[in-house]
C-alpha atoms as a PDB file:
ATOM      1  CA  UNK A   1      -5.517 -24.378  11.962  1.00  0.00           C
ATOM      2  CA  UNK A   2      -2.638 -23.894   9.364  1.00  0.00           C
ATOM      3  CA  UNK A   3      -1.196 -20.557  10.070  1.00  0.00           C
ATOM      4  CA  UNK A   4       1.131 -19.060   7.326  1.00  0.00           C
ATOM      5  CA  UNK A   5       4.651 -18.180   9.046  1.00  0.00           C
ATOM      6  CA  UNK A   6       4.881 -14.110   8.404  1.00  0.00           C
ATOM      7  CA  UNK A   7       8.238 -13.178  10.070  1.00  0.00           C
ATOM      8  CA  UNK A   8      10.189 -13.581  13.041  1.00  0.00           C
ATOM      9  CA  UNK A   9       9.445 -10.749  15.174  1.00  0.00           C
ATOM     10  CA  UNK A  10       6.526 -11.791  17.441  1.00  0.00           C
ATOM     11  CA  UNK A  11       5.363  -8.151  17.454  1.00  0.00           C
ATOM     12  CA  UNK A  12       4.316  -8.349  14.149  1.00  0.00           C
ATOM     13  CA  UNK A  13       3.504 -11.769  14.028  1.00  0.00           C
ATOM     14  CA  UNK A  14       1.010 -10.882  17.418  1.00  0.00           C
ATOM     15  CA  UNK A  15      -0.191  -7.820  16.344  1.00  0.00           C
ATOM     16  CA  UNK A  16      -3.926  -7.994  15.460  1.00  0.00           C
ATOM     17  CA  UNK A  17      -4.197 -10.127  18.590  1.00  0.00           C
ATOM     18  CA  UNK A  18      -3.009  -7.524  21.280  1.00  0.00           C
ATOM     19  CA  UNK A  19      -4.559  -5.073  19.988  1.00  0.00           C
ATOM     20  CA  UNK A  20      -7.972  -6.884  19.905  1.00  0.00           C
ATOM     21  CA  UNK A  21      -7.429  -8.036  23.433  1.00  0.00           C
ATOM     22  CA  UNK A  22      -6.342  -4.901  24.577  1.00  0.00           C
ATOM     23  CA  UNK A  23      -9.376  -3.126  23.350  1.00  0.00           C
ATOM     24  CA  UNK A  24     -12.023  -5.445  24.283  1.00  0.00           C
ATOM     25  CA  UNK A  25     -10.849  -6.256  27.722  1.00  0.00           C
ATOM     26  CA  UNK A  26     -10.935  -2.187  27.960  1.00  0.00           C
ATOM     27  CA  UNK A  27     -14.028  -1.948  26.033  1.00  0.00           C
ATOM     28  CA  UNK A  28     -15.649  -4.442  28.252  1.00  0.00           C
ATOM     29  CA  UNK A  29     -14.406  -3.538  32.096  1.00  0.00           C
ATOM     30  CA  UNK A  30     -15.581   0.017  30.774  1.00  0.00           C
ATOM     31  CA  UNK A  31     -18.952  -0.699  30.252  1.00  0.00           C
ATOM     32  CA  UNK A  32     -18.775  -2.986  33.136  1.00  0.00           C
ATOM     33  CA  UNK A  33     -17.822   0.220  35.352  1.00  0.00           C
ATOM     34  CA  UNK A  34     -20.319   2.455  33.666  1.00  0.00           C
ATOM     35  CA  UNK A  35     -23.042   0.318  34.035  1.00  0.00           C
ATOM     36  CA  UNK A  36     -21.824  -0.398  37.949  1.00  0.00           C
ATOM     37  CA  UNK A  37     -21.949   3.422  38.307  1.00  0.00           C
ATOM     38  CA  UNK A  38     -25.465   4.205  36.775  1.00  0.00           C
ATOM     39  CA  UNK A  39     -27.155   1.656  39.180  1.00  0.00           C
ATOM     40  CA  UNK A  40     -25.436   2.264  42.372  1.00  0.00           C
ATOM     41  CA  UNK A  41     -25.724   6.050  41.965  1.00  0.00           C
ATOM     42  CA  UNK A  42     -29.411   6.002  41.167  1.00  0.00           C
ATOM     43  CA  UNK A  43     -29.885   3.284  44.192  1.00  0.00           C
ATOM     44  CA  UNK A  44     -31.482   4.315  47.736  1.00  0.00           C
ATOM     45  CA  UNK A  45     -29.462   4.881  50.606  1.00  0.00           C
ATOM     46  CA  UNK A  46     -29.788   5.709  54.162  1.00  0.00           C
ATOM     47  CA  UNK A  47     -29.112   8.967  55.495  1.00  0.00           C
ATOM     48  CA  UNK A  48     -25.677   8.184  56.919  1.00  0.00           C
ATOM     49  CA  UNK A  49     -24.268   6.640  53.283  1.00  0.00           C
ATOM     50  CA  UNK A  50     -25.886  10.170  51.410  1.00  0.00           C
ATOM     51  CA  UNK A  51     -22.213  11.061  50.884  1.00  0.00           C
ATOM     52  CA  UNK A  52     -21.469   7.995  49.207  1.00  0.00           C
ATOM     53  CA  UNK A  53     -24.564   8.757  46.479  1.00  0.00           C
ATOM     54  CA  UNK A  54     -23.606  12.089  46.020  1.00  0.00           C
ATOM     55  CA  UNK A  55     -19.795  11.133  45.597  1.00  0.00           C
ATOM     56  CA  UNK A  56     -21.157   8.683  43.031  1.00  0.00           C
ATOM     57  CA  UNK A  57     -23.298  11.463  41.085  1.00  0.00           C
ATOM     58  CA  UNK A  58     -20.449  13.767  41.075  1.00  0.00           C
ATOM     59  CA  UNK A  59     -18.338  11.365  38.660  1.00  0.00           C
ATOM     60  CA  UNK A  60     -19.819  11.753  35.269  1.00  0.00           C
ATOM     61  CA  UNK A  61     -18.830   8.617  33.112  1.00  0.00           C
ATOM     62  CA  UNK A  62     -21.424   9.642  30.322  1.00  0.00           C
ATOM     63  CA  UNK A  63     -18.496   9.662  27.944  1.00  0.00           C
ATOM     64  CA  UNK A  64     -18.215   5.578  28.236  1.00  0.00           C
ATOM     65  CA  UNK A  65     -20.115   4.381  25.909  1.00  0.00           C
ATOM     66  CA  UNK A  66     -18.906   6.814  23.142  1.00  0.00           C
ATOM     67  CA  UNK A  67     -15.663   5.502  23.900  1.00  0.00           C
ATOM     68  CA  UNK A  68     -16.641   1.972  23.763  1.00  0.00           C
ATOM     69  CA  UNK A  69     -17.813   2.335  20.432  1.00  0.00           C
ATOM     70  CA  UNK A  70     -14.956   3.681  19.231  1.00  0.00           C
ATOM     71  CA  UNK A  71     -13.086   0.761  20.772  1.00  0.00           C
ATOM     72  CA  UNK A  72     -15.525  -1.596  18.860  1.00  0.00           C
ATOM     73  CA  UNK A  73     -14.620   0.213  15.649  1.00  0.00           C
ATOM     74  CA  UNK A  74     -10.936   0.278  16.083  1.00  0.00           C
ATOM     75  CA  UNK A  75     -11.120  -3.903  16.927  1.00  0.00           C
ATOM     76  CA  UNK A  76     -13.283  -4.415  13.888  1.00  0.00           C
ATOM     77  CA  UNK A  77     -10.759  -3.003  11.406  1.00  0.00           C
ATOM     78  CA  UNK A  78      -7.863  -4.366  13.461  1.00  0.00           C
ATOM     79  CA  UNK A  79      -9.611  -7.618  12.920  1.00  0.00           C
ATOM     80  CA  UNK A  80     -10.451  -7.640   9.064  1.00  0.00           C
ATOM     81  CA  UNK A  81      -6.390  -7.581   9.097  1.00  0.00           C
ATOM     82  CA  UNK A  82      -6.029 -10.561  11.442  1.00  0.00           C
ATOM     83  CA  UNK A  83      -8.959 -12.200   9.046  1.00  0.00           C
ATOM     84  CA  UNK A  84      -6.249 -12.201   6.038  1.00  0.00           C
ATOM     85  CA  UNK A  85      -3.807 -13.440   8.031  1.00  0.00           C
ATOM     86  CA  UNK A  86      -5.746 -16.615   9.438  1.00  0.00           C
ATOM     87  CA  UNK A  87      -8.067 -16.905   6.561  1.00  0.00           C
ATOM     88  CA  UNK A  88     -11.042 -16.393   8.425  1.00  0.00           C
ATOM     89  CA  UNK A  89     -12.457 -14.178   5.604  1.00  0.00           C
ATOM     90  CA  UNK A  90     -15.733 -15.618   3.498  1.00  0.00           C
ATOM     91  CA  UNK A  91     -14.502 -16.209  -0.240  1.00  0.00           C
ATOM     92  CA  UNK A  92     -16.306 -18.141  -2.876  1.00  0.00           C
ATOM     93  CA  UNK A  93     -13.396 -20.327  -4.770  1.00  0.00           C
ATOM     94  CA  UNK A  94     -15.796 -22.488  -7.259  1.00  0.00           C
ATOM     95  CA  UNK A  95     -13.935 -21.466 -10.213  1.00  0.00           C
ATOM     96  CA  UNK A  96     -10.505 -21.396  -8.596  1.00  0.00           C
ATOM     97  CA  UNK A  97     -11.364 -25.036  -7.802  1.00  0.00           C
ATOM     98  CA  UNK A  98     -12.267 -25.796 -11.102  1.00  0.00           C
ATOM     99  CA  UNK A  99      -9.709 -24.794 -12.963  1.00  0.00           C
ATOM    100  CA  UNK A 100      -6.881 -26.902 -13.525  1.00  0.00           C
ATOM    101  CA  UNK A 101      -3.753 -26.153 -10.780  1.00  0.00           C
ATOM    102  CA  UNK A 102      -1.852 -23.593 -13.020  1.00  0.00           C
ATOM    103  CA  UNK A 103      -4.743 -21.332 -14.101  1.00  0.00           C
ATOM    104  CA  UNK A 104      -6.070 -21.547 -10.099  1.00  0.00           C
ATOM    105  CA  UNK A 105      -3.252 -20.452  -8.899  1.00  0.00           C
ATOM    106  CA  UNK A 106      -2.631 -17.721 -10.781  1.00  0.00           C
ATOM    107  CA  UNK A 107      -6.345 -16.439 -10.159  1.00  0.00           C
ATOM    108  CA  UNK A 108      -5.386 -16.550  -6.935  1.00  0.00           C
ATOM    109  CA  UNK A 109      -2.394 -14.514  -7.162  1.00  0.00           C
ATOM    110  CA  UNK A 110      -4.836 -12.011  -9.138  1.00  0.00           C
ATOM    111  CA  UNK A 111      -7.137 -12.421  -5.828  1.00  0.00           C
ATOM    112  CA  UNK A 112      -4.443 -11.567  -3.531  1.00  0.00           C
ATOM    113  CA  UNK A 113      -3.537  -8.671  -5.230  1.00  0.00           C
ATOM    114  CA  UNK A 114      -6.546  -7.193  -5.781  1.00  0.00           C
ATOM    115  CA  UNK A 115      -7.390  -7.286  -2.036  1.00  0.00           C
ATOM    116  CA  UNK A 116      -4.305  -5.751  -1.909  1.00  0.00           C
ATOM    117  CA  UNK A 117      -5.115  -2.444  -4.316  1.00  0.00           C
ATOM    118  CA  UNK A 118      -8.254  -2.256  -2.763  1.00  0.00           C
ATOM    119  CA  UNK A 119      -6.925  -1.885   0.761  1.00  0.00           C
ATOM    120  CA  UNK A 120      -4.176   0.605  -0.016  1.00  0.00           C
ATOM    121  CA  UNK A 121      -6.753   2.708  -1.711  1.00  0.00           C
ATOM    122  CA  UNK A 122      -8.918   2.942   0.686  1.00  0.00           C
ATOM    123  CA  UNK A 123      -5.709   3.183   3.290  1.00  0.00           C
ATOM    124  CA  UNK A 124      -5.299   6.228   0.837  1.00  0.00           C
ATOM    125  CA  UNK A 125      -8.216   8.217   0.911  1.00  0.00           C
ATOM    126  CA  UNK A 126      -8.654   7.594   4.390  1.00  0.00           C
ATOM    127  CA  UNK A 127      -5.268   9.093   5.376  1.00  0.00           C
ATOM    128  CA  UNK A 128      -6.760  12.357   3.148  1.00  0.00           C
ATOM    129  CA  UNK A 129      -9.694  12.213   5.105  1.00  0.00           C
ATOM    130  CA  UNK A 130      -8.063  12.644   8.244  1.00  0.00           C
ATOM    131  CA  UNK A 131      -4.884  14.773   7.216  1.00  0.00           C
ATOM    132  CA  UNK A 132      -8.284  17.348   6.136  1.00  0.00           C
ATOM    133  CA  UNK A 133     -10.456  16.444   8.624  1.00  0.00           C
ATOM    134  CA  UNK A 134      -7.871  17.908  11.407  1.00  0.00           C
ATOM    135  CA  UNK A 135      -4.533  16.277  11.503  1.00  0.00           C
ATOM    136  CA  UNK A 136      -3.033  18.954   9.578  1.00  0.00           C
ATOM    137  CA  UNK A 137      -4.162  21.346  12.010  1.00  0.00           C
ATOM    138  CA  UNK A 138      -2.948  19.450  14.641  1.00  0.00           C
ATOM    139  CA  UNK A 139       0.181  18.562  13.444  1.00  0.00           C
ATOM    140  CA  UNK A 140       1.165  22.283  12.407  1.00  0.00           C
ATOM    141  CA  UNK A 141      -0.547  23.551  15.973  1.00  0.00           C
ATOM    142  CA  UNK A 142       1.885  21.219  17.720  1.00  0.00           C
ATOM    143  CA  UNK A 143       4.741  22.604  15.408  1.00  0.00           C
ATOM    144  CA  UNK A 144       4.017  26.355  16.127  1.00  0.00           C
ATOM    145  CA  UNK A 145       3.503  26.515  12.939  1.00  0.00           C
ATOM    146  CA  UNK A 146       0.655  29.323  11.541  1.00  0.00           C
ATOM    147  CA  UNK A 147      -3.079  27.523  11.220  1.00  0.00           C
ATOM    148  CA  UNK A 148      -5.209  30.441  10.104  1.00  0.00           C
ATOM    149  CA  UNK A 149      -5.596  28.938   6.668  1.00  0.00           C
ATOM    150  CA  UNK A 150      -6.244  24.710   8.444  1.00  0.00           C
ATOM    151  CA  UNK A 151      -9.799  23.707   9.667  1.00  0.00           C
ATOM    152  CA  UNK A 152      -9.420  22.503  12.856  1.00  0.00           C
ATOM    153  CA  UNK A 153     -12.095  19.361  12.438  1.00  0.00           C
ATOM    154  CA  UNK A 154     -14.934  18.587  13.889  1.00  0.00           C
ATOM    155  CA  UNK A 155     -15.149  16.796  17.848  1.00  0.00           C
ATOM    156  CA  UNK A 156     -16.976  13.821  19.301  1.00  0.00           C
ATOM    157  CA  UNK A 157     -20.009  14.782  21.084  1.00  0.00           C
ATOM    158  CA  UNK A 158     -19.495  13.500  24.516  1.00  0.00           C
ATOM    159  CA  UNK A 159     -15.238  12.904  24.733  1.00  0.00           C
ATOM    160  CA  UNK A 160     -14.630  16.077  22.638  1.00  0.00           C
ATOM    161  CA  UNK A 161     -11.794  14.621  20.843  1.00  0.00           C
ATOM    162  CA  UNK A 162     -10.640  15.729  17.631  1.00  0.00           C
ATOM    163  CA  UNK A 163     -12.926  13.201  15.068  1.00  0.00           C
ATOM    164  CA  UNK A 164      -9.700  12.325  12.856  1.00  0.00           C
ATOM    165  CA  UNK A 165      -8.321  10.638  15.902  1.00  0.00           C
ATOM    166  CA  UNK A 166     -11.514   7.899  15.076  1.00  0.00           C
ATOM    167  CA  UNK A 167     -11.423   7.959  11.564  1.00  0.00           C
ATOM    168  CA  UNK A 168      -7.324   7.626  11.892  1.00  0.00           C
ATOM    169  CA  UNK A 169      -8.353   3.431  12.262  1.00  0.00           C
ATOM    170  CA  UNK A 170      -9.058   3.595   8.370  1.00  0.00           C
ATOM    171  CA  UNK A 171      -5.391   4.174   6.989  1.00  0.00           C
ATOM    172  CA  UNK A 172      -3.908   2.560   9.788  1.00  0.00           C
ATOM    173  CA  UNK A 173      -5.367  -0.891   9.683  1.00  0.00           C
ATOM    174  CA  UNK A 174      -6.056  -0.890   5.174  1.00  0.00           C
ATOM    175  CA  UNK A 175      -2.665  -0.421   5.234  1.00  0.00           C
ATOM    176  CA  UNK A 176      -1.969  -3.274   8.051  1.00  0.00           C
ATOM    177  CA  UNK A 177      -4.693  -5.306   5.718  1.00  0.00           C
ATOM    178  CA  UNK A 178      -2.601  -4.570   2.902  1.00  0.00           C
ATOM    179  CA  UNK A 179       0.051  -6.197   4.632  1.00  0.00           C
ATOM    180  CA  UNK A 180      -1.140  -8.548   5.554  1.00  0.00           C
ATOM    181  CA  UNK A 181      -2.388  -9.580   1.560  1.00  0.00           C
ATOM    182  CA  UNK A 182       1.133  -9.182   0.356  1.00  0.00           C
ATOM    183  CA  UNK A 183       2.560 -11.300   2.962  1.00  0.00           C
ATOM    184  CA  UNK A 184       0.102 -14.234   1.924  1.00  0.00           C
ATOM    185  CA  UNK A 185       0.584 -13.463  -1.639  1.00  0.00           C
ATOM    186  CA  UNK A 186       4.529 -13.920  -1.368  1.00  0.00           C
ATOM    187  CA  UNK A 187       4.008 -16.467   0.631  1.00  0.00           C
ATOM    188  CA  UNK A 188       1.702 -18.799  -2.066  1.00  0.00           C
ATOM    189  CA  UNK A 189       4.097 -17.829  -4.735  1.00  0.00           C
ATOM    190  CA  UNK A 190       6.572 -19.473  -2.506  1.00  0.00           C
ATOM    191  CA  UNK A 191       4.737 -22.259  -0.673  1.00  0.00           C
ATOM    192  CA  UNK A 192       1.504 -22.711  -2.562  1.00  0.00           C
ATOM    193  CA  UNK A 193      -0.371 -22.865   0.895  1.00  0.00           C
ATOM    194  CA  UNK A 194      -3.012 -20.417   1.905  1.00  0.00           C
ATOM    195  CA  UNK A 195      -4.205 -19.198   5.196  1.00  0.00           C
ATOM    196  CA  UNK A 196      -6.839 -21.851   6.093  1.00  0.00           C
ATOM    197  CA  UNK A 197      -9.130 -21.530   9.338  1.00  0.00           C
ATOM    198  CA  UNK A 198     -10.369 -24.516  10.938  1.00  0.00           C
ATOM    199  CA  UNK A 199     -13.441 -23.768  13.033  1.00  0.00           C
ATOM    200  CA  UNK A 200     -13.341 -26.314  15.522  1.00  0.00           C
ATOM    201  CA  UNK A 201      -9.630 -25.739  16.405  1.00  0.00           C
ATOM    202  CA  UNK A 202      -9.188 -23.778  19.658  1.00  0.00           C
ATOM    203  CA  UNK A 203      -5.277 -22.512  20.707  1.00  0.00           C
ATOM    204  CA  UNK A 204      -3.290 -24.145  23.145  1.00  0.00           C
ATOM    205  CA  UNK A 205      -5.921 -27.409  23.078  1.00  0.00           C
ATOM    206  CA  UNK A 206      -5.274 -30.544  20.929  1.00  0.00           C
ATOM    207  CA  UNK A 207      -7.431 -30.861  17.595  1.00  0.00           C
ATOM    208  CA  UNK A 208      -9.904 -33.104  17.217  1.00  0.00           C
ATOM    209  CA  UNK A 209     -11.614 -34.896  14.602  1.00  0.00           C
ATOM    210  CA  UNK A 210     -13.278 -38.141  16.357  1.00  0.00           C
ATOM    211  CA  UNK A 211     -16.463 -36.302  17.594  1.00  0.00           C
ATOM    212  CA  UNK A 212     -19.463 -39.077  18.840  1.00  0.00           C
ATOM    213  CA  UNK A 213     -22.042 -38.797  21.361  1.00  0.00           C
ATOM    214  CA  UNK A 214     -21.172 -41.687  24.064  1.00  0.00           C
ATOM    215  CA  UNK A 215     -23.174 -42.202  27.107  1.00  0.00           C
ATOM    216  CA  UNK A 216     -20.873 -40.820  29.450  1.00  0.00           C
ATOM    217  CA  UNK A 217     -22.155 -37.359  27.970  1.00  0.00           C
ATOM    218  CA  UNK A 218     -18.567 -36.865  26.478  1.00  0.00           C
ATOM    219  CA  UNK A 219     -18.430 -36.246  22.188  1.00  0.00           C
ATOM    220  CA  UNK A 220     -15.011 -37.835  21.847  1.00  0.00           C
ATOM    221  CA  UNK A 221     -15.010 -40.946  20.382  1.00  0.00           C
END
């Protein structure tokens, strides 16, 4: 896999991918727990382990799978950015490829930037979304400031969280994704090298290419 060098600082050069770790290794030991919990709570025990069901029933965990697809939400987003990074996004390049190298790659350029526009803008009206939906409210709350004339927002059914707290994933990861398009872009104007994804290529093993059935079972040639 060719990755395109973004900068220096490994946070930003890591991002996406401890963030999407972080939330599904959550996501998943939550709903591992959850679904550990519903089984050995509704389970039959013997008279001297009743204490041990009714412990179970009194922790109420019905909030974990609301919060597990908020997770899922927050790593999708997270991920479209790591997709522009790696070039892992589906594009259709049959007239970029058939134009001659100096009209492709300014159509590319044109590409680049429109992905670009299109993610600030919707980084845009997401941050008004949430700034009305209750992060004005909270923020001036928090300041002591007065609120009689803010909406606090809607909450989540089960968690009761404020909802902007959710919908807060739009600005924040358009505007990663937006990024994430100008640093390719600059980066072809430099280089002339794009993201590219190789599917077979898995990190920290060797590539490769020489795959054949043998009859040792093995596909390596």
């Amino acid at each position: 896999m060719t990755e395109i060098p973004l900068t220096r600082h490994s946070i930003l050069d890591h991002l996406e991918e401890w963030l999407i770790a972080f939330l599904m290794g959550a996501a998943t030991l939550l709903i591992f727990v959850a679904v550990v919990h519903r089984y050995a709570a509704a389970a039959h025990y013997p008279a001297w382990l009743q204490w041990f069901q009714d412990f179970l029933l009194g922790i109420n965990l019905g909030w974990a799978q609301e919060l597990c697809i908020y997770m899922f939400i927050w790593m999708a987003k997270f991920g479209a950015a790591y997709g522009v990074r790696h070039g892992t996004h589906v594009g259709v390049d049959t007239l970029v490829r058939a134009l001659p190298p100096k009209p492709a790659r300014w159509l590319t350029l044109f590409g680049l930037f429109g992905g670009a526009l299109f993610t600030v803008v919707i980084g845009s009206m997401g941050s008004v979304l949430v700034w009305d939906d209750g992060l004005h409210y909270a923020l001036f709350h928090a300041l002591g400031r007065n609120v009689d004339a803010l909406t606090e927002g809607a909450t989540t059914p089960d968690l009761e969280l404020p909802v902007w707290i959710e919908y807060m994933c739009i600005p924040v990861a358009s505007y990663l994704m937006c990024f994430r398009f100008l640093q390719v872009m600059v980066t072809f104007w430099k280089t002339g090298e794009l993201p590219k994804h190789e599917v077979a290529h898995v990190e920290g093993l060797p590539d490769v290419d020489n795959y054949e059935p043998t009859p040792q079972g093995s596909i390596v040639k």
